[in-house]
Protein backbone atom coordinates (compact mmCIF):
# COMPACT_ATOMS: atom_id res chain seq x y z
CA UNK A 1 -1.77 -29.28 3.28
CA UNK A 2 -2.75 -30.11 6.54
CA UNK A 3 0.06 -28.86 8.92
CA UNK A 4 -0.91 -25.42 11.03
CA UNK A 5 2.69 -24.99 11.22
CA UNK A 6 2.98 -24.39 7.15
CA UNK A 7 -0.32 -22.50 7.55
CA UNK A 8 1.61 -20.03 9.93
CA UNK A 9 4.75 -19.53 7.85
CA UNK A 10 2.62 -18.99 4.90
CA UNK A 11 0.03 -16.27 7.10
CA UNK A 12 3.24 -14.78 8.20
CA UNK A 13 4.53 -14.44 5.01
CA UNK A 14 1.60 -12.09 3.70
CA UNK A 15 1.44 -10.42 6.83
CA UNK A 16 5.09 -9.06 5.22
CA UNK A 17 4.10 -8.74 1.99
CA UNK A 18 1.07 -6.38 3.44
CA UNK A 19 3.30 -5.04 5.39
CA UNK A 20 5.72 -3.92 2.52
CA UNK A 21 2.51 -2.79 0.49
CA UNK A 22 1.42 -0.13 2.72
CA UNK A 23 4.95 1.05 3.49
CA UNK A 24 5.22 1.52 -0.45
CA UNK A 25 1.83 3.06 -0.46
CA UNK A 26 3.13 5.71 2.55
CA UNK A 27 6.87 5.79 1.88
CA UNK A 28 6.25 6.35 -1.29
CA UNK A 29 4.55 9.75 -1.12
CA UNK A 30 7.09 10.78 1.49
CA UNK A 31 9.82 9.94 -0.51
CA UNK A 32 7.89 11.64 -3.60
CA UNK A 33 7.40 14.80 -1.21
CA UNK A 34 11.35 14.85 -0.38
CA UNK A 35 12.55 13.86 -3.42
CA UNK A 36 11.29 16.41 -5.30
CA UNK A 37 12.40 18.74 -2.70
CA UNK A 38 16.35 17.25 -2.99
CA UNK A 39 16.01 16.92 -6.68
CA UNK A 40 15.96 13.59 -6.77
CA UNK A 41 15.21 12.65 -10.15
CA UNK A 42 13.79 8.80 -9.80
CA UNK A 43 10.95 9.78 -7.52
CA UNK A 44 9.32 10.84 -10.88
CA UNK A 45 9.86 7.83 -12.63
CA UNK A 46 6.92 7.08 -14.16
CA UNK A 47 6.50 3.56 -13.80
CA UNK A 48 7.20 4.27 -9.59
CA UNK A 49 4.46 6.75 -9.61
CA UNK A 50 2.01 4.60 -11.75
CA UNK A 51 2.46 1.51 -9.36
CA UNK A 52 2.32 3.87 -6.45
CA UNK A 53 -0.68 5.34 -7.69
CA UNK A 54 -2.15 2.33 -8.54
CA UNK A 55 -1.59 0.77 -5.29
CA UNK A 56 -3.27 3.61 -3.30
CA UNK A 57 -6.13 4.13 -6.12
CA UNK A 58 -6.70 -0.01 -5.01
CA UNK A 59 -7.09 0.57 -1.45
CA UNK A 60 -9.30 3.74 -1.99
CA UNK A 61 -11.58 2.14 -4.03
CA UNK A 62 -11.76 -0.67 -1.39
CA UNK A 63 -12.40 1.45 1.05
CA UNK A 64 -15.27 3.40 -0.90
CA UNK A 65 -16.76 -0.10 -1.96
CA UNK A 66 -16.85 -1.83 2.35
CA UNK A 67 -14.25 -4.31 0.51
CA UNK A 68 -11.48 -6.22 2.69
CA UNK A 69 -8.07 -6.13 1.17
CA UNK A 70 -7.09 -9.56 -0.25
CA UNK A 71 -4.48 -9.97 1.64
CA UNK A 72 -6.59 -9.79 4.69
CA UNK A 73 -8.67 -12.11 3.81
CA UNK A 74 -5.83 -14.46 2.94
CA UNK A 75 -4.10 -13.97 5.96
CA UNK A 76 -7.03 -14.47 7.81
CA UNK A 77 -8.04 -17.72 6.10
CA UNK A 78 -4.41 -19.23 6.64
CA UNK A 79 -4.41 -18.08 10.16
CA UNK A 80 -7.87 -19.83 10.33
CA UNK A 81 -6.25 -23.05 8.68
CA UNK A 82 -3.42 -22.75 11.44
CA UNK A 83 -5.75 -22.55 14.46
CA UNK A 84 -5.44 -19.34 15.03
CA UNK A 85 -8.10 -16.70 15.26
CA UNK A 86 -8.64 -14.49 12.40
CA UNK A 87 -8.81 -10.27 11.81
CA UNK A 88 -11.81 -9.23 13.13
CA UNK A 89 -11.22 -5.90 10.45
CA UNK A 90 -9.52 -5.04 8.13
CA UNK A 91 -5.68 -5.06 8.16
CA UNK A 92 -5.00 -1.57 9.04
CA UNK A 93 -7.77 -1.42 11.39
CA UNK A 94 -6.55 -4.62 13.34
CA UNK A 95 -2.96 -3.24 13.44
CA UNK A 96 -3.98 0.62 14.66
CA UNK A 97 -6.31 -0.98 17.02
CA UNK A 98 -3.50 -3.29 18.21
CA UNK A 99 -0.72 -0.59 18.34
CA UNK A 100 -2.44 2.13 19.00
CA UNK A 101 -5.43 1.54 20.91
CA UNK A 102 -7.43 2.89 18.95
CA UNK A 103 -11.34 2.11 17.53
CA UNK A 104 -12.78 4.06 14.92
CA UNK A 105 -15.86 3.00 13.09
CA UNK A 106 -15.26 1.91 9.61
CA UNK A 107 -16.44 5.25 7.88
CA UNK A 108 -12.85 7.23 10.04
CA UNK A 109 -10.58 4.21 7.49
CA UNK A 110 -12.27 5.42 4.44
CA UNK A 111 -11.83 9.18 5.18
CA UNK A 112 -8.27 9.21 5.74
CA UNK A 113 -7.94 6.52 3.01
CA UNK A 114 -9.69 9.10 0.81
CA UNK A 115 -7.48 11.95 2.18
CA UNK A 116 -4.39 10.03 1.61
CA UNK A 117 -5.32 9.47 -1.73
CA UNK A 118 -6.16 13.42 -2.40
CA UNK A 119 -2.62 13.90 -1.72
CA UNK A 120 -1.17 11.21 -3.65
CA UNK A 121 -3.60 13.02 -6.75
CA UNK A 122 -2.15 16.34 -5.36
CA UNK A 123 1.83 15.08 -5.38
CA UNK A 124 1.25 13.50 -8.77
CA UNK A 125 -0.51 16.75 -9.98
CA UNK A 126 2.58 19.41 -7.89
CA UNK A 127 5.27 16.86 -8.88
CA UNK A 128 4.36 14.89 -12.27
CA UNK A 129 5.88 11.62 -13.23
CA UNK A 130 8.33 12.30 -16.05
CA UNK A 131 9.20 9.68 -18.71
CA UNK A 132 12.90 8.42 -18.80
CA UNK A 133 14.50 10.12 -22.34
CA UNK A 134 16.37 8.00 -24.29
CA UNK A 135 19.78 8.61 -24.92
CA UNK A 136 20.69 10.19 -28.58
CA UNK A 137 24.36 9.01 -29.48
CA UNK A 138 27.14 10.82 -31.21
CA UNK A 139 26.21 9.71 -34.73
CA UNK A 140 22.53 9.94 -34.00
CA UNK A 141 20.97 7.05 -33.45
C-alpha cells in the first residue's frame, strides 16, 4: 500500500477510535458518578466497569512505564506513511497542547493520569460493579 491518501483515511480512522477510547475512559466515570446518583442500574454492570477499569488501569500503567499509547504510535506511523508529520507526544499531550495551549512536561500527564485513576479505584470502591442475577422462573428453574 503505497497511496498517502489510504494512509490518511486509515490515520484518521484511529485518530476516532482514540478518540472514542478516552471518551469511554472519562465518560465513563462521569456516567458511573451520575448513574449511581439517578439509580441507574447498568452503570454497575460488571463487565462496563471491568473494561472501564481496564482501559484506564492501561493508560496508567503507560504513563508510570514513559510508554506511548499504541494508537499513537500507529497513528503516527500512518500519518508518516501519508506524508504527513507525526505526534511529537503522546496523544493527549498533542491534543491539550493543540486545543488548549498548553505544555506541561511529561511527569504533569502521569500525575493526573494517576489521579484519574485514584478515582476510577475510588468510584469502583463507593459504587461496586454488581453481577447481573439470573432470573428464577415460576417452576424454578
Amino acid at each position: 500500500m503505497q497511496d498517502p491518501h489510504t494512509y490518511r483515511l486509515l490515520a484518521d480512522a484511529v485518530l476516532f477510535a482514540h478518540l472514542a477510547v478516552v471518551v469511554f475512559m472519562v465518560g465513563g466515570l462521569v456516567l458511573v458518578l451520575v448513574g449511581n446518583v439517578q439509580h441507574w442500574r447498568w452503570v454497575n454492570s460488571l463487565l462496563f466497569r471491568v473494561a472501564h477499569l481496564v482501559a484506564v488501569g492501561v493508560v496508567v500503567i503507560q504513563a508510570w512505564l514513559g510508554e506511548l499509547c499504541p494508537l499513537t504510535i500507529l497513528e503516527s506511523w500512518l500519518r508518516e506513511q501519508a506524508g504527513e508529520a507525526a505526534y511529537a507526544a503522546s496523544f493527549i499531550e498533542h491534543w491539550v497542547q493543540r486545543l488548549l495551549y498548553y505544555e506541561a512536561p511529561l511527569w504533569v500527564f502521569t500525575l493526573v493520569y494517576t489521579v484519574f485513576g485514584l478515582l476510577v479505584a475510588a468510584a469502583w470502591w463507593y459504587f461496586p460493579p454488581t453481577r447481573r442475577r439470573r432470573k428464577v422462573h415460576a417452576n424454578g428453574d
